[in-house]
C-alpha atoms as a PDB file:
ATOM      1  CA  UNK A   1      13.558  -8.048   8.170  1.00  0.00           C
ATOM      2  CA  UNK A   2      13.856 -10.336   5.339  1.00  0.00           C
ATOM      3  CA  UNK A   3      11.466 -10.379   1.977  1.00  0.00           C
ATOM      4  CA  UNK A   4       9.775 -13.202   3.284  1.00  0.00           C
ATOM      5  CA  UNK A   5       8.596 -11.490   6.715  1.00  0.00           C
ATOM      6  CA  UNK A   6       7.707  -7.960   4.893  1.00  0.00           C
ATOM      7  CA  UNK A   7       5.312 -10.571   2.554  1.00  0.00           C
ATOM      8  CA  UNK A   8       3.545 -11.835   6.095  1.00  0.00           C
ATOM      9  CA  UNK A   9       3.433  -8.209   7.921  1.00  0.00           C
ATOM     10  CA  UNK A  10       2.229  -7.263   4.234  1.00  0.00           C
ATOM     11  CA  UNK A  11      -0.182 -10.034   4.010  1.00  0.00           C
ATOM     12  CA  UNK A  12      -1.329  -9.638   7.144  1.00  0.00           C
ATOM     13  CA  UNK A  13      -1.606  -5.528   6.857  1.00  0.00           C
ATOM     14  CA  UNK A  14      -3.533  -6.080   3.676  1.00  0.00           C
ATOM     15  CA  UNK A  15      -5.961  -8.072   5.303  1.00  0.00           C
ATOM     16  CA  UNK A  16      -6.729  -5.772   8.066  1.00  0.00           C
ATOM     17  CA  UNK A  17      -7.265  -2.960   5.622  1.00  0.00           C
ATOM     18  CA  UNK A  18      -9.780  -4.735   4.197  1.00  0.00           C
ATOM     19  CA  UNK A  19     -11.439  -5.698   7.462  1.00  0.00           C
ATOM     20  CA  UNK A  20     -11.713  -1.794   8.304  1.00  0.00           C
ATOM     21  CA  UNK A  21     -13.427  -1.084   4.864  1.00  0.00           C
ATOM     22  CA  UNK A  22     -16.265  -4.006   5.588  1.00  0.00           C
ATOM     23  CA  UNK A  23     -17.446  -1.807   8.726  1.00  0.00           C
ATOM     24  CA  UNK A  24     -19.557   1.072   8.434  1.00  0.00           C
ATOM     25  CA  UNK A  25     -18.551   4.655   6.950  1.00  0.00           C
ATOM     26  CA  UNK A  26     -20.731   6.542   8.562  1.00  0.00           C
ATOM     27  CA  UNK A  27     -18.861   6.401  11.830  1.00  0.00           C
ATOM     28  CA  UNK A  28     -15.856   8.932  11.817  1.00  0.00           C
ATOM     29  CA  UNK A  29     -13.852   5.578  14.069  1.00  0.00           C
ATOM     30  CA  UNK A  30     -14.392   3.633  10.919  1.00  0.00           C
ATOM     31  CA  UNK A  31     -12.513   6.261   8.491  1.00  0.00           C
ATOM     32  CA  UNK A  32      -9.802   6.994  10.575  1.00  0.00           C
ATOM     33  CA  UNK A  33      -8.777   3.751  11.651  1.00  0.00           C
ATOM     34  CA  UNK A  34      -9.076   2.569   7.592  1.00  0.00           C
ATOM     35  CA  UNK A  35      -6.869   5.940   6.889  1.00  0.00           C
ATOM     36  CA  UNK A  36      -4.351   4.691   9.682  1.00  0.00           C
ATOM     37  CA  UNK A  37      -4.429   0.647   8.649  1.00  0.00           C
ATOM     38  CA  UNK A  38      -3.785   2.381   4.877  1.00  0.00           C
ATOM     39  CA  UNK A  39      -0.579   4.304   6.184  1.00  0.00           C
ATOM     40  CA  UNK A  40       0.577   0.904   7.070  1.00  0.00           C
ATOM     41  CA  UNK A  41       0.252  -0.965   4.001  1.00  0.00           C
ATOM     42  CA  UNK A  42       1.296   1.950   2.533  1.00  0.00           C
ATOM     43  CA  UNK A  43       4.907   1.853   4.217  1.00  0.00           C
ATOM     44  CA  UNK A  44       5.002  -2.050   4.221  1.00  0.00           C
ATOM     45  CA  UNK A  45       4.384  -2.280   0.264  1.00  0.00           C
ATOM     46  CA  UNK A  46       6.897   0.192  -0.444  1.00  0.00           C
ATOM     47  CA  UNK A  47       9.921  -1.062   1.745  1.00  0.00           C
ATOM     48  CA  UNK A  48       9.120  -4.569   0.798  1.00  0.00           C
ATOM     49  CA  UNK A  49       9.040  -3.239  -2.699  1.00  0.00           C
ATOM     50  CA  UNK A  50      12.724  -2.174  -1.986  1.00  0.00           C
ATOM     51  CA  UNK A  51      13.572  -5.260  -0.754  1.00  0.00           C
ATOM     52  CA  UNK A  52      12.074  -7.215  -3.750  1.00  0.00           C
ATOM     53  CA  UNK A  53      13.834  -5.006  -6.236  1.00  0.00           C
ATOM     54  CA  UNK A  54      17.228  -5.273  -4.229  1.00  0.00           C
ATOM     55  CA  UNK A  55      17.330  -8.993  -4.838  1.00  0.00           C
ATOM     56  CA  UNK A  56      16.564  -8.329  -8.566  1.00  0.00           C
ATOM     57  CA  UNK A  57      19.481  -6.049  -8.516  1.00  0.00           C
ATOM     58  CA  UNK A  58      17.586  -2.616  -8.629  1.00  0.00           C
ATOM     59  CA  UNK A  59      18.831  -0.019  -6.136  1.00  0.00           C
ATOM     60  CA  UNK A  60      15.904   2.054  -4.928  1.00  0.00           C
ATOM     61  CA  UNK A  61      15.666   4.013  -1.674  1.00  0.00           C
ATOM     62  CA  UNK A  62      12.295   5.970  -1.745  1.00  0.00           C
ATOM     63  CA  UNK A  63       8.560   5.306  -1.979  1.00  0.00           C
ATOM     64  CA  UNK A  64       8.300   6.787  -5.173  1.00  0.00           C
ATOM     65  CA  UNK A  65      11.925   5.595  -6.858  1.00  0.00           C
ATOM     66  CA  UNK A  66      10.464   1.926  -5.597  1.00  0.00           C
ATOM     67  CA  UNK A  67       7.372   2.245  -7.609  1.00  0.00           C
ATOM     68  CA  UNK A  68       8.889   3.765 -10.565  1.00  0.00           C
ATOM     69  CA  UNK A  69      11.296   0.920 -10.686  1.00  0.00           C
ATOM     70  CA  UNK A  70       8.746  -1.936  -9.440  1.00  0.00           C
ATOM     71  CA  UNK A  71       6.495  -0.455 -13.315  1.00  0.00           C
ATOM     72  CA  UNK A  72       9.422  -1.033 -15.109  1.00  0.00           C
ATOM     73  CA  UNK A  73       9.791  -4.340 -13.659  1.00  0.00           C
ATOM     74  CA  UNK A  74       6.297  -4.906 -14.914  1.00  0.00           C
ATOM     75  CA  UNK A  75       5.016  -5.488 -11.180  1.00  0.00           C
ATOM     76  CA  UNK A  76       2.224  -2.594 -11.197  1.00  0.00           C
ATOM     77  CA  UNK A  77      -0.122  -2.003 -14.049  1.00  0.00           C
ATOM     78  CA  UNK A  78      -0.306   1.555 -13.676  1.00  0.00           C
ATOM     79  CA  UNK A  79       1.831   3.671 -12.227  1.00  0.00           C
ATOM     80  CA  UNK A  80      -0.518   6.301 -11.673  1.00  0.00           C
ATOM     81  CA  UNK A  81      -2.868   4.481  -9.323  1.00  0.00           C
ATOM     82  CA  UNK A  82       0.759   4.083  -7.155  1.00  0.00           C
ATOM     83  CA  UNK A  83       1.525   7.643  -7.365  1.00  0.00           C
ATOM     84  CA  UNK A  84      -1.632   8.728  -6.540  1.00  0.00           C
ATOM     85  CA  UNK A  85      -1.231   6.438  -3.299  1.00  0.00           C
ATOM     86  CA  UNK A  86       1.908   8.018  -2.551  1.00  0.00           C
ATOM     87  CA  UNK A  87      -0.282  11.898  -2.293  1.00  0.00           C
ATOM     88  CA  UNK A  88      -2.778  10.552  -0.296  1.00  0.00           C
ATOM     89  CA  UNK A  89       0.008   8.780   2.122  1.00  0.00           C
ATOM     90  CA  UNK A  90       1.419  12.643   2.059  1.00  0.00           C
ATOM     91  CA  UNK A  91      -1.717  13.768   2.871  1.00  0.00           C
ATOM     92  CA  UNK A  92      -3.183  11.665   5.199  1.00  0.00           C
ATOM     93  CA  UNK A  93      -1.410  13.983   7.811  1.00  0.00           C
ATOM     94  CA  UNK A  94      -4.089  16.290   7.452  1.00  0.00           C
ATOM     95  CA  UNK A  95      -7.206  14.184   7.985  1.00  0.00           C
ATOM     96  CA  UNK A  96      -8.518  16.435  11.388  1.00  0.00           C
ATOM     97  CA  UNK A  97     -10.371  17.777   8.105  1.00  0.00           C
ATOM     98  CA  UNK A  98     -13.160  15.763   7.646  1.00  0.00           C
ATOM     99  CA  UNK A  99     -13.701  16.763   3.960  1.00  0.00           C
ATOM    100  CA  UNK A 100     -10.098  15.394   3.106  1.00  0.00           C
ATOM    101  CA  UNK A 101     -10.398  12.188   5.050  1.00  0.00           C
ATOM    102  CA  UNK A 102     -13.785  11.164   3.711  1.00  0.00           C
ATOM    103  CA  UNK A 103     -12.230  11.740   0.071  1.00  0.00           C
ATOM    104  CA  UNK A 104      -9.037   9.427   0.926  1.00  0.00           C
ATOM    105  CA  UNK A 105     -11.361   7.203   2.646  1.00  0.00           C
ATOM    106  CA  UNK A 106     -13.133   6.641  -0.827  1.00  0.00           C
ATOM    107  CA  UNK A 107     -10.066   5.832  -2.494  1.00  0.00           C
ATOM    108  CA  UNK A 108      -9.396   3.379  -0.167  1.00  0.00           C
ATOM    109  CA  UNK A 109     -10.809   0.461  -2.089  1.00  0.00           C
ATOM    110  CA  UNK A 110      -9.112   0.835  -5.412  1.00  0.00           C
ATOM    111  CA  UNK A 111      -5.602   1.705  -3.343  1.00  0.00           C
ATOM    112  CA  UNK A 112      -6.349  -1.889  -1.839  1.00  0.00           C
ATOM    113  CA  UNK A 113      -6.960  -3.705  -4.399  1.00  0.00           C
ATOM    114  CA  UNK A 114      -3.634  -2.293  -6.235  1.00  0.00           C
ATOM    115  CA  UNK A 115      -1.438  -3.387  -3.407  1.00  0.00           C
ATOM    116  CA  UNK A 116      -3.561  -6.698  -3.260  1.00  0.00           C
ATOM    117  CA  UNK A 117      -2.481  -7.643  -7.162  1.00  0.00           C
ATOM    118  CA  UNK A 118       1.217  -6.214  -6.287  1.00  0.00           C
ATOM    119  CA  UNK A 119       1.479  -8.599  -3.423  1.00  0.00           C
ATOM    120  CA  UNK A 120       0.150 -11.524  -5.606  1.00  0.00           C
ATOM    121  CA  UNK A 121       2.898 -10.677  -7.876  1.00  0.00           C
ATOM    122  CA  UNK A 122       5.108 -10.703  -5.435  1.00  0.00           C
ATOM    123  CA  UNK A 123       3.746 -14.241  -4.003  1.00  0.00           C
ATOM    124  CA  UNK A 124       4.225 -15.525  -7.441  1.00  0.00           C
ATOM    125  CA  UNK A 125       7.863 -14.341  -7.738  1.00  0.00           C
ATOM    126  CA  UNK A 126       9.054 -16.666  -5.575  1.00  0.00           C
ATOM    127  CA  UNK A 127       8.515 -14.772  -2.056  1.00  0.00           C
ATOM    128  CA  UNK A 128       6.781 -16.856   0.628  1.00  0.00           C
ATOM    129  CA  UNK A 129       3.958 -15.131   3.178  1.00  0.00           C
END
């Protein structure tokens, strides 16, 4: 998949996420589908990350070599916020515990909004959605 069609499935993921945070908390359906849609944009950021950084010239093959590399490109604002995305995509595994998924679920916002400004970065870098 090229830069370009990571930047739409990204786009489009984003938006999504966002739609499942505009629904109602209270209902367990609500959290875990926000969890899932965030395990998503999770995955899509980073490998379009990689892709991003590949045509810069910057070889990096995981999640977290990808957003060490995308802050020294200047492309997050605080590493971390990205790294502390990275532990709740670890544990999101685990949400059958109610406790733990209503804590990630809380998170959710700011972990949006991050990926939000990195994908506007990206946008402005020349990538098309």
């Amino acid at each position: 998949m090229s830069l370009d069609l990571n930047l739409v499935a990204l786009g489009n993921a984003l938006q999504r996420l966002a739609e499942s945070l505009s629904y109602d908390a209270s209902q367990p359906l609500v959290v875990d589908a926000s969890i899932q849609r965030f395990e998503f944009c999770i995955e899509l950021t980073w490998k379009t990350l990689k892709k991003a950084l590949a045509a810069e010239g910057i070889e990096a093959n995981t999640p977290r070599e990808c957003m060490s590399q995308a802050y020294a490109a200047h492309w997050l604002a605080d590493e971390t916020v990205w790294l502390s995305m990275l532990k709740d995509r670890n544990l999101t595994s685990h949400t059958y515990k109610e406790a733990l998924a209503v804590e990630i679920y809380s998170r959710l916002p700011g972990h949006l909004a991050a990926m939000q400004s990195l994908y506007q970065v990206l946008l402005a870098r020349g990538g098309q959605p």
